[in-house]
C-alpha atoms as a PDB file:
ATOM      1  CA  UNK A   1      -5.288 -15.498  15.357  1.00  0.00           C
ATOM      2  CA  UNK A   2      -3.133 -12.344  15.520  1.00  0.00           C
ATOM      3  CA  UNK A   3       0.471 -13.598  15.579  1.00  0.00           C
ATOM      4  CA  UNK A   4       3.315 -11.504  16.563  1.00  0.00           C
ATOM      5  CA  UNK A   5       4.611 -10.891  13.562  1.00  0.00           C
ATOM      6  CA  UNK A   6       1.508  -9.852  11.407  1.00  0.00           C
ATOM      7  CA  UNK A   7       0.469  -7.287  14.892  1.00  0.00           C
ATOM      8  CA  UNK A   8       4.464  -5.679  14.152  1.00  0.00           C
ATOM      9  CA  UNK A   9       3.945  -5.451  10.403  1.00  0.00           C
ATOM     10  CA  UNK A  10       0.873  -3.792  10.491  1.00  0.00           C
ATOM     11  CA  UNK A  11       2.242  -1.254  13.616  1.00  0.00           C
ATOM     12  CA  UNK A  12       4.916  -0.508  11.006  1.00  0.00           C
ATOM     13  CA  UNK A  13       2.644   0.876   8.673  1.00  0.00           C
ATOM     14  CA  UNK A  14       2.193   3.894  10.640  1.00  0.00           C
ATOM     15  CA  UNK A  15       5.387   4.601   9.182  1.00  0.00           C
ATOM     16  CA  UNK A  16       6.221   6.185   5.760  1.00  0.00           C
ATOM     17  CA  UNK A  17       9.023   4.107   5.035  1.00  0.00           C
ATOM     18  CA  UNK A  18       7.550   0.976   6.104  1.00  0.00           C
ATOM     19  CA  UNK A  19       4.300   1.921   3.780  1.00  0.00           C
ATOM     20  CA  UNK A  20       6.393   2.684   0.976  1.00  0.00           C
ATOM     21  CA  UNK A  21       8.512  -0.505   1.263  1.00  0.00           C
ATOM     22  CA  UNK A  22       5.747  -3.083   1.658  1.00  0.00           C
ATOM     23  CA  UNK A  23       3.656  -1.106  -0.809  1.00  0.00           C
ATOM     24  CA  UNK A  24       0.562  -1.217   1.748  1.00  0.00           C
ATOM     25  CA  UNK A  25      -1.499   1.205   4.518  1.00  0.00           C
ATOM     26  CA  UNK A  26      -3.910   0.918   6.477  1.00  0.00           C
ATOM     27  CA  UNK A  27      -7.914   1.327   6.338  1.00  0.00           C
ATOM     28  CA  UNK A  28      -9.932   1.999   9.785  1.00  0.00           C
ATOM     29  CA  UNK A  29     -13.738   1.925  10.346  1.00  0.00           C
ATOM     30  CA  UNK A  30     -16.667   0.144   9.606  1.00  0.00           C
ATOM     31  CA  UNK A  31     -17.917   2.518   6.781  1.00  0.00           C
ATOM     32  CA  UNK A  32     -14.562   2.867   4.845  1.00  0.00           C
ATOM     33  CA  UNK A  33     -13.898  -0.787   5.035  1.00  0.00           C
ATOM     34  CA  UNK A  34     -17.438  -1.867   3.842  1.00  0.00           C
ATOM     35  CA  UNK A  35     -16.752   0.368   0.814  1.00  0.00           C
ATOM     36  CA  UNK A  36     -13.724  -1.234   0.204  1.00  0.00           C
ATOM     37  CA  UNK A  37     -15.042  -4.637   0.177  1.00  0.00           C
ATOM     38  CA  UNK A  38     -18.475  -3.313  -1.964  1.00  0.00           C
ATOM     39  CA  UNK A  39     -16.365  -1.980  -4.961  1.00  0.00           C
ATOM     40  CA  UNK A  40     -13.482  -4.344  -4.878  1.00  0.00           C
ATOM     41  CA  UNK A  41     -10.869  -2.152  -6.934  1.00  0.00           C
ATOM     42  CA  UNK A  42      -7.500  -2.143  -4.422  1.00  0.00           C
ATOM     43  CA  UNK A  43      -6.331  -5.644  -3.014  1.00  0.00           C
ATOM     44  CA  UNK A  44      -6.842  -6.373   0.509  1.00  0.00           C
ATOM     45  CA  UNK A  45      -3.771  -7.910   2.769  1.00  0.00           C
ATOM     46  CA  UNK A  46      -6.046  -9.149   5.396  1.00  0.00           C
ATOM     47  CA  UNK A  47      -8.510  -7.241   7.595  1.00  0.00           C
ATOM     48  CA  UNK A  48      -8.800  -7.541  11.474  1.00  0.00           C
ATOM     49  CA  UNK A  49     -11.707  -7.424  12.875  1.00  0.00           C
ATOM     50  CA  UNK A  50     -13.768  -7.939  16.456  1.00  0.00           C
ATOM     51  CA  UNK A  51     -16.335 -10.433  16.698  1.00  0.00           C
ATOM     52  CA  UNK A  52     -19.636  -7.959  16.254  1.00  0.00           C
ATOM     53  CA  UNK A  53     -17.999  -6.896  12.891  1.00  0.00           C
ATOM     54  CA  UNK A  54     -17.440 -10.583  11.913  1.00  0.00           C
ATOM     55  CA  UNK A  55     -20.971 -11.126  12.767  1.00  0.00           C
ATOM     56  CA  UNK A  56     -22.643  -8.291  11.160  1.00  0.00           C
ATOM     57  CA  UNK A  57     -20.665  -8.532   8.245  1.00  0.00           C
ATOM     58  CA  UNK A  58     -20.576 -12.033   7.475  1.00  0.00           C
ATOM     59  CA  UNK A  59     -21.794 -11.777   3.739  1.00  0.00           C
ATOM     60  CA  UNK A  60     -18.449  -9.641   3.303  1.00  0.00           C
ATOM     61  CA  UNK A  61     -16.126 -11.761   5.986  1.00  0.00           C
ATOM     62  CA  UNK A  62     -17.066 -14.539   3.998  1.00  0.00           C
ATOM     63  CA  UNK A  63     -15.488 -13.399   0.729  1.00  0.00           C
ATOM     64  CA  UNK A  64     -12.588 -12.521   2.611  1.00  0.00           C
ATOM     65  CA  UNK A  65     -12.397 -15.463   4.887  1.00  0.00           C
ATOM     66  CA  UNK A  66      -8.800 -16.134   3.688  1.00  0.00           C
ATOM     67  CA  UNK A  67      -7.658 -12.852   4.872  1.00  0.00           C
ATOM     68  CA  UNK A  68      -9.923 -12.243   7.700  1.00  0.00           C
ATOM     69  CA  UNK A  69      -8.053 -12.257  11.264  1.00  0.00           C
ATOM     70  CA  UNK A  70     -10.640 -12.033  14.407  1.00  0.00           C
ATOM     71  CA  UNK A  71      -9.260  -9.446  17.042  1.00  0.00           C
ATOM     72  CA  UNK A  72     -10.669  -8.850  20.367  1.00  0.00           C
ATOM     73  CA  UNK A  73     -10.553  -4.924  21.136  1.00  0.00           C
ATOM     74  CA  UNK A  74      -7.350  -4.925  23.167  1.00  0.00           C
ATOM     75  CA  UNK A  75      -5.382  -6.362  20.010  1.00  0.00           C
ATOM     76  CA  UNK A  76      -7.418  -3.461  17.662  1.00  0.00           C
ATOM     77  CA  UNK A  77      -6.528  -1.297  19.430  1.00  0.00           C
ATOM     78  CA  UNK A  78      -2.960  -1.812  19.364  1.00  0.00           C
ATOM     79  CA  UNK A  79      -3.045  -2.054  15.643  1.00  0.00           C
ATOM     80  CA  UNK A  80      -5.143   1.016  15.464  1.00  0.00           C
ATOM     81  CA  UNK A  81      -4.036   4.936  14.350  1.00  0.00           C
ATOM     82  CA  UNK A  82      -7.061   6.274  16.240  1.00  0.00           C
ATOM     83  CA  UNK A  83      -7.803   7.454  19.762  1.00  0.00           C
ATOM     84  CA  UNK A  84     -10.797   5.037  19.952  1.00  0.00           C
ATOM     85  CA  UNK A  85     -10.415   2.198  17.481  1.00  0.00           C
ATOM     86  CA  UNK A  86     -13.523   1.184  14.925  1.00  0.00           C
ATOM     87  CA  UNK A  87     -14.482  -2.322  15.029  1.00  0.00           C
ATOM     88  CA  UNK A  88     -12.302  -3.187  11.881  1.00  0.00           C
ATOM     89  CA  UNK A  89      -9.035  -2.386  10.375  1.00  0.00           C
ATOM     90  CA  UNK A  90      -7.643  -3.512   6.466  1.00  0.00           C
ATOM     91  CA  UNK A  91      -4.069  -3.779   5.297  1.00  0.00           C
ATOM     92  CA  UNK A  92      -4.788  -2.234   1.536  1.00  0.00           C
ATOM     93  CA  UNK A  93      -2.112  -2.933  -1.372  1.00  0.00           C
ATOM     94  CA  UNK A  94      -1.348   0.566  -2.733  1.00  0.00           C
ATOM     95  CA  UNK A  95      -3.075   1.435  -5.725  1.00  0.00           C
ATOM     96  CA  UNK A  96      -1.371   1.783  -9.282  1.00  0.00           C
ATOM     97  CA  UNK A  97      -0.163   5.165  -9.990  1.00  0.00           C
ATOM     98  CA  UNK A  98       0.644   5.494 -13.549  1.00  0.00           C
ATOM     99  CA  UNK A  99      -0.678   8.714 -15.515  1.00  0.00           C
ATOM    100  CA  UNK A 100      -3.421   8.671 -17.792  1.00  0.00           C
ATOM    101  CA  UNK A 101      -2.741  11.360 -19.890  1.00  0.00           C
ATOM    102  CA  UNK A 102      -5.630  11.031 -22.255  1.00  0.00           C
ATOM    103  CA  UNK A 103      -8.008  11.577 -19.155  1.00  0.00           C
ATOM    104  CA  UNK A 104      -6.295  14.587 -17.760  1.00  0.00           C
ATOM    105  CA  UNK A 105      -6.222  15.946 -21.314  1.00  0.00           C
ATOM    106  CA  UNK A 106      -9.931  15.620 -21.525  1.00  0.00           C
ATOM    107  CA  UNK A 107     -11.293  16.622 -18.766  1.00  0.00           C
ATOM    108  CA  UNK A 108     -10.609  19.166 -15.072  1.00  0.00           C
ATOM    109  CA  UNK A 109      -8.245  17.965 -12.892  1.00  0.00           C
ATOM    110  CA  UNK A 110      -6.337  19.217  -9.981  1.00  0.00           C
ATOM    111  CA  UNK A 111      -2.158  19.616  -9.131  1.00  0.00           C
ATOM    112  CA  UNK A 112      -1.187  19.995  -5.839  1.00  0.00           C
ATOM    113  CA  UNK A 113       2.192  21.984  -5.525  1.00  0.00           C
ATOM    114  CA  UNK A 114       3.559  21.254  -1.591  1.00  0.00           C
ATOM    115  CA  UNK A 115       0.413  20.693   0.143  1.00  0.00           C
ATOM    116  CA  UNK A 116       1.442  19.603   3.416  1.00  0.00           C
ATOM    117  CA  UNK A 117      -1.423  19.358   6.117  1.00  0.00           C
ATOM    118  CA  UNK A 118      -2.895  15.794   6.002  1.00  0.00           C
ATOM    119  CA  UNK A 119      -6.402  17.219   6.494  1.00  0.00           C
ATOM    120  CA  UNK A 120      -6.251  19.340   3.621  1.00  0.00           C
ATOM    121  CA  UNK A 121      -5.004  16.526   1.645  1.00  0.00           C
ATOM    122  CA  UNK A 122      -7.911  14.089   2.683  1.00  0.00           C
ATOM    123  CA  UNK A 123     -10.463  17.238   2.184  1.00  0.00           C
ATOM    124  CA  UNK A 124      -9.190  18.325  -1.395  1.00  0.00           C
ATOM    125  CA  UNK A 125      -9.597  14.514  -2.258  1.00  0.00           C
ATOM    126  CA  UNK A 126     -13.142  14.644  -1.080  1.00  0.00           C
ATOM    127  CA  UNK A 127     -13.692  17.913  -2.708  1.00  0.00           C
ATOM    128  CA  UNK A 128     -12.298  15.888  -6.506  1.00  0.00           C
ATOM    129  CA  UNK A 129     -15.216  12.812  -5.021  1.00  0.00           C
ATOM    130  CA  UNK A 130     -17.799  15.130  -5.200  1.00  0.00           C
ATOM    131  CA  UNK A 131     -17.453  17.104  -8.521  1.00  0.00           C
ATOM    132  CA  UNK A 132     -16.128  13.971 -10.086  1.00  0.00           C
ATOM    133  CA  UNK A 133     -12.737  14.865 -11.299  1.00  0.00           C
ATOM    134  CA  UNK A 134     -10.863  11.743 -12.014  1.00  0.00           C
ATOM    135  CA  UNK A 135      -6.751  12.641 -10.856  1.00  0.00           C
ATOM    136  CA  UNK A 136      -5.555  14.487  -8.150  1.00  0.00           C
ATOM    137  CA  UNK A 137      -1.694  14.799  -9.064  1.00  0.00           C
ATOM    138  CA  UNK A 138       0.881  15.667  -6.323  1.00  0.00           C
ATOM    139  CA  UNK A 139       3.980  17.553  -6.692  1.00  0.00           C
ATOM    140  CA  UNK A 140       6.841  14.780  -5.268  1.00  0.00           C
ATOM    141  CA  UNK A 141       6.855  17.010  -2.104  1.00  0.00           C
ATOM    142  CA  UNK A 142       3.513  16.884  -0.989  1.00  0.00           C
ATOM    143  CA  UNK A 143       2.304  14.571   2.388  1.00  0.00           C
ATOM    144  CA  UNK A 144       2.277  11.160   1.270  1.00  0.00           C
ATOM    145  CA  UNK A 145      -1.658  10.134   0.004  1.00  0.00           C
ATOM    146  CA  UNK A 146      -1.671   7.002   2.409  1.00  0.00           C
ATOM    147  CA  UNK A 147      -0.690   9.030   5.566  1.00  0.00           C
ATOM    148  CA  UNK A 148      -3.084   7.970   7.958  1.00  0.00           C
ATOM    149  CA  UNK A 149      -4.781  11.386   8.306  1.00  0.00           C
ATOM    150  CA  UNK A 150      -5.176  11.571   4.491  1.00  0.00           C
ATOM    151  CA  UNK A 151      -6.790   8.406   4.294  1.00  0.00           C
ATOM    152  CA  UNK A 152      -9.268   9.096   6.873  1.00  0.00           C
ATOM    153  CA  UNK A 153      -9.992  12.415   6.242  1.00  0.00           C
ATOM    154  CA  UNK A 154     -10.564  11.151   2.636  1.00  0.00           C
ATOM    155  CA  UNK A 155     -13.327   9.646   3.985  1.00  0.00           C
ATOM    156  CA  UNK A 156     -13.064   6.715   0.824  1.00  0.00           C
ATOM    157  CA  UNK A 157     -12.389   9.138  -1.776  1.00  0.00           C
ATOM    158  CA  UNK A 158      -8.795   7.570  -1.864  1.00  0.00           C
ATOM    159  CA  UNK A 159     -10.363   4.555  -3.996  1.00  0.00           C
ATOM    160  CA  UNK A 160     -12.755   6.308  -6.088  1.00  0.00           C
ATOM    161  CA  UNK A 161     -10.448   9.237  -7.252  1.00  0.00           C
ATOM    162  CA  UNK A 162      -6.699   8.200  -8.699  1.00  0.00           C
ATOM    163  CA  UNK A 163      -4.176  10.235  -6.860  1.00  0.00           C
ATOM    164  CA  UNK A 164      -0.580   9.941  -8.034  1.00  0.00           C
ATOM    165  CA  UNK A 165       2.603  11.786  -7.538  1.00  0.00           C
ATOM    166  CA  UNK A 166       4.595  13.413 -10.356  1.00  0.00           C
ATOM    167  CA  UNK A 167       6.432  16.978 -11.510  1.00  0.00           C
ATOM    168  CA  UNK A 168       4.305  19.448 -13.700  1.00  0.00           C
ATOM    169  CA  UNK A 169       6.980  19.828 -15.644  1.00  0.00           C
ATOM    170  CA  UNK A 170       7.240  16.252 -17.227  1.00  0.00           C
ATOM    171  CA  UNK A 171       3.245  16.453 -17.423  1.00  0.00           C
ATOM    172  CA  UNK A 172       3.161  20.103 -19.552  1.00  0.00           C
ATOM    173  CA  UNK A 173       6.311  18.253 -21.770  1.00  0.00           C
ATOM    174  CA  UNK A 174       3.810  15.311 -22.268  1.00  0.00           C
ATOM    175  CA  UNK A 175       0.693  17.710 -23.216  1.00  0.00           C
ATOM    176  CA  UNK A 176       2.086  21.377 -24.179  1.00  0.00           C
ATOM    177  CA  UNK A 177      -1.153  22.271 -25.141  1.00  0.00           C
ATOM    178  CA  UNK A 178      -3.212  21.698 -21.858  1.00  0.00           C
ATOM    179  CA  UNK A 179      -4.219  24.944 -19.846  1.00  0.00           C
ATOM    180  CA  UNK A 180      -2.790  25.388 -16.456  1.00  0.00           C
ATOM    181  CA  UNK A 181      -4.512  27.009 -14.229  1.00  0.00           C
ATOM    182  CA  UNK A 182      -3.247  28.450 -11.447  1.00  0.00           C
ATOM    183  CA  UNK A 183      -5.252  29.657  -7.919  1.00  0.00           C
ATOM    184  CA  UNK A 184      -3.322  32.636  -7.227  1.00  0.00           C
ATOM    185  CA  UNK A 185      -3.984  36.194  -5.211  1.00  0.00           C
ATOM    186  CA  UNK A 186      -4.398  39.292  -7.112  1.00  0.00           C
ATOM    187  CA  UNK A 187      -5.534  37.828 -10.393  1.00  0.00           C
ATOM    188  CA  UNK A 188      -8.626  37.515 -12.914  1.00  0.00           C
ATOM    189  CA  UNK A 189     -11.665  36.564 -11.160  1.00  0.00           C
ATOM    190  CA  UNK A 190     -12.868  33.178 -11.217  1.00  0.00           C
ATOM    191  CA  UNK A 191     -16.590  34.682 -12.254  1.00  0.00           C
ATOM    192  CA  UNK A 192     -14.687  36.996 -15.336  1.00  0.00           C
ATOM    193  CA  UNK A 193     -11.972  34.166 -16.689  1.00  0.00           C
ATOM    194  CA  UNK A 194     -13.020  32.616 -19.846  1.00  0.00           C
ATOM    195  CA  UNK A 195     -12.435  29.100 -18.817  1.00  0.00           C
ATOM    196  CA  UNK A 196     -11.099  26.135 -21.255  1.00  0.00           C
ATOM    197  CA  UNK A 197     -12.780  23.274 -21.602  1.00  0.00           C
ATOM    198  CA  UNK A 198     -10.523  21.245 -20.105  1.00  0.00           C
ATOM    199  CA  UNK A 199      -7.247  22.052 -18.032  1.00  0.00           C
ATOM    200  CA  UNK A 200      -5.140  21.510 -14.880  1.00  0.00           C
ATOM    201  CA  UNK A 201      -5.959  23.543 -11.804  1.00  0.00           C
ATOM    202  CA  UNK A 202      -3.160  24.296  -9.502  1.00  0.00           C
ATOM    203  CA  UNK A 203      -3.762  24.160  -5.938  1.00  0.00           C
ATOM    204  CA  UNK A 204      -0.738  26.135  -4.068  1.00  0.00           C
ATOM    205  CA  UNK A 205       1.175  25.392  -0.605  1.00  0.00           C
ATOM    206  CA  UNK A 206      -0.981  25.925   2.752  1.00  0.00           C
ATOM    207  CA  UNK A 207       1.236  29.250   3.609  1.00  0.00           C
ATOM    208  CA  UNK A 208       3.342  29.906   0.196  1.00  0.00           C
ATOM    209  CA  UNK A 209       1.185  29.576  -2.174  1.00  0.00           C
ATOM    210  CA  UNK A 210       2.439  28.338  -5.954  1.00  0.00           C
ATOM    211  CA  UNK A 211       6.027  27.817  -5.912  1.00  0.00           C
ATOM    212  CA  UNK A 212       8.069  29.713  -8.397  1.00  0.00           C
ATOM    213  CA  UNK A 213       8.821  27.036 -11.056  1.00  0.00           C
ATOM    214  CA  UNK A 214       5.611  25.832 -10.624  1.00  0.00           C
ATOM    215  CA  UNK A 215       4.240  29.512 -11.226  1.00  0.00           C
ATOM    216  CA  UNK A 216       6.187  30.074 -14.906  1.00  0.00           C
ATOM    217  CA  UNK A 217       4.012  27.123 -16.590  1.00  0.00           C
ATOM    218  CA  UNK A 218       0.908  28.148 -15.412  1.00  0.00           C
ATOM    219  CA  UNK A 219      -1.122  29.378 -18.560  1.00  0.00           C
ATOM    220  CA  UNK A 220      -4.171  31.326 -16.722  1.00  0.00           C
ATOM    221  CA  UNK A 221      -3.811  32.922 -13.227  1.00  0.00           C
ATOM    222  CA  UNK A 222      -7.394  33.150 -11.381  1.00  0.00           C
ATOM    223  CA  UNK A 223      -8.399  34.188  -7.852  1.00  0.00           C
ATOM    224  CA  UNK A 224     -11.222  33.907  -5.944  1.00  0.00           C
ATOM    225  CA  UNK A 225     -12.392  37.583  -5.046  1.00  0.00           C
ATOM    226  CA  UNK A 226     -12.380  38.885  -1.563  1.00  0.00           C
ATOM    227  CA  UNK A 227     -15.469  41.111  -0.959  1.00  0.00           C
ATOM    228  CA  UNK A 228     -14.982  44.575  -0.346  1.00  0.00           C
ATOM    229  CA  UNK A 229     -15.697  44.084   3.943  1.00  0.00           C
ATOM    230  CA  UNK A 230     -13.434  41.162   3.988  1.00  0.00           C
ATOM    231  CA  UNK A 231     -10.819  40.897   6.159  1.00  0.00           C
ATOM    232  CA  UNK A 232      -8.949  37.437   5.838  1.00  0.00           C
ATOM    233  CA  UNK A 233      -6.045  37.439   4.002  1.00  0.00           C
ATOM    234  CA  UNK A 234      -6.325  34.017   2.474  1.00  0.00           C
ATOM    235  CA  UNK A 235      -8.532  30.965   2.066  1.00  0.00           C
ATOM    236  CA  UNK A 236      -7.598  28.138   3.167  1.00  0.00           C
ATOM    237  CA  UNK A 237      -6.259  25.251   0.433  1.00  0.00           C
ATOM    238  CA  UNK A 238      -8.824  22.998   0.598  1.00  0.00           C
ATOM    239  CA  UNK A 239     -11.679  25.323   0.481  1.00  0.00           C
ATOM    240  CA  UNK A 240     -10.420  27.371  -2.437  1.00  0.00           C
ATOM    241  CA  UNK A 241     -10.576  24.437  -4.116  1.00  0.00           C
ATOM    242  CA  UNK A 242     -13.734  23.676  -3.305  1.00  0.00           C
ATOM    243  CA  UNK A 243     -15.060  27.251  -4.109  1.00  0.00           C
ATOM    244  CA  UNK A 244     -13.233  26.860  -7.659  1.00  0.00           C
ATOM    245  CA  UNK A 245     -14.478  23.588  -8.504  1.00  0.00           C
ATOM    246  CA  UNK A 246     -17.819  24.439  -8.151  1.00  0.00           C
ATOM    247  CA  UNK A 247     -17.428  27.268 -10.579  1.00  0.00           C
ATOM    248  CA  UNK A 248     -15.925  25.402 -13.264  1.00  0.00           C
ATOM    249  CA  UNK A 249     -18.291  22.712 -12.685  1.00  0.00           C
ATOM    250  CA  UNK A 250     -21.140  24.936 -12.811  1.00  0.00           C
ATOM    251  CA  UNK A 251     -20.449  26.629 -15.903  1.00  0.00           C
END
């Protein structure tokens, strides 16, 4: 049964504050949730459910049976961020967010400097899913990775990639000798630059692009190249980083 108390805790994780003081968010939709309960890495708080989910699901309500709440839809969707609520909802414990700098050493991976659309978020973590890059790593004033919007844009990628927050600064004092790269205007092609094996590829704000601090330790400056009949004067985040990834992953 749904008491009071757990339906206000979880309605308080629509909040920032309240997801950064319980050290929880929240996980809606059938597809999402079965994923969570298939690879088992974060800890579940308790998942409500309605009774067709219950039902269908029982191999996976029954490992969960301790945390498992039954909701009828009224009661989802009051929990629920979306307009039209999706059979099942999870409270998720917040995953660990400590650096590994031996994997960003060895391998791509992307820094976000002041991304702040929760769609672009959720699609640049998709975009790191699919050309399996391990660490998406935030500048501090990024949109929060367990926004709502992040996570469901994400569409899962939130478990399967590790997504922290931290300066670029402290990261290029704990490895001076990893290439930045930097996704700027006006700078060597992507299809010309001589690409290091490894390296960090800066991602720049929605309408600012790289910020200036952020700018000075960037080791290689690249650009995507607009064709001659183009008109657009920019791409958007997500997609440049899509376009870029593929590149470096193809090469």
């Amino acid at each position: 049964m749904l008491s009071k108390n757990k339906l206000k805790y979880i309605q308080s994780l629509r909040l920032k504050k309240y997801r950064q003081r319980n050290n929880a968010f929240i996980v809606e939709g059938v597809k999402m949730v079965d994923e969570l309960l298939q690879v088992g890495k974060l800890e579940i708080e308790c998942i409500c459910a309605i009774p067709s989910w219950i039902e269908t699901y029982k191999p996976q309500s029954v490992l969960v049976k301790e945390t498992l709440i039954p909701v009828n839809e009224k009661e989802l969707k009051q929990l629920s961020n979306l307009k039209t609520p999706n059979q099942v909802l999870a409270v998720v414990k917040q995953a660990d967010s400590i650096i590994n700098f031996s994997s960003i050493e060895k391998s791509y991976n992307l820094y976000l400097d002041n991304i702040q659309d929760p769609g672009n978020l959720g699609t640049i973590l998709r975009i790191a899913d699919w050309f399996g890059i391990p660490n998406v790593i935030c500048s501090p004033t990024c949109v929060e990775v367990y926004n709502p919007k992040v996570i469901q844009s994400s569409m899962g990628a939130f478990h399967r990639v590790h997504c922290m927050n931290e300066e670029l600064e402290k990261i290029t004092t704990s490895l001076p000798n990893l290439s930045i790269l930097g996704a700027v205007l006006d700078a060597t092609s992507i299809y010309t630059t001589n690409f290091p094996k490894a390296g960090l590829l800066v991602i720049g704000n929605e309408s600012q692009g790289i910020s200036i601090n952020i700018k000075k330790l960037i080791t290689h400056q690249i650009s995507i190249p607009r064709y001659a009949k183009g008109g657009a004067e920019s791409l958007n985040a997500a997609v440049a980083t899509g376009i870029i990834c593929a590149h470096i992953k193809s090469l």
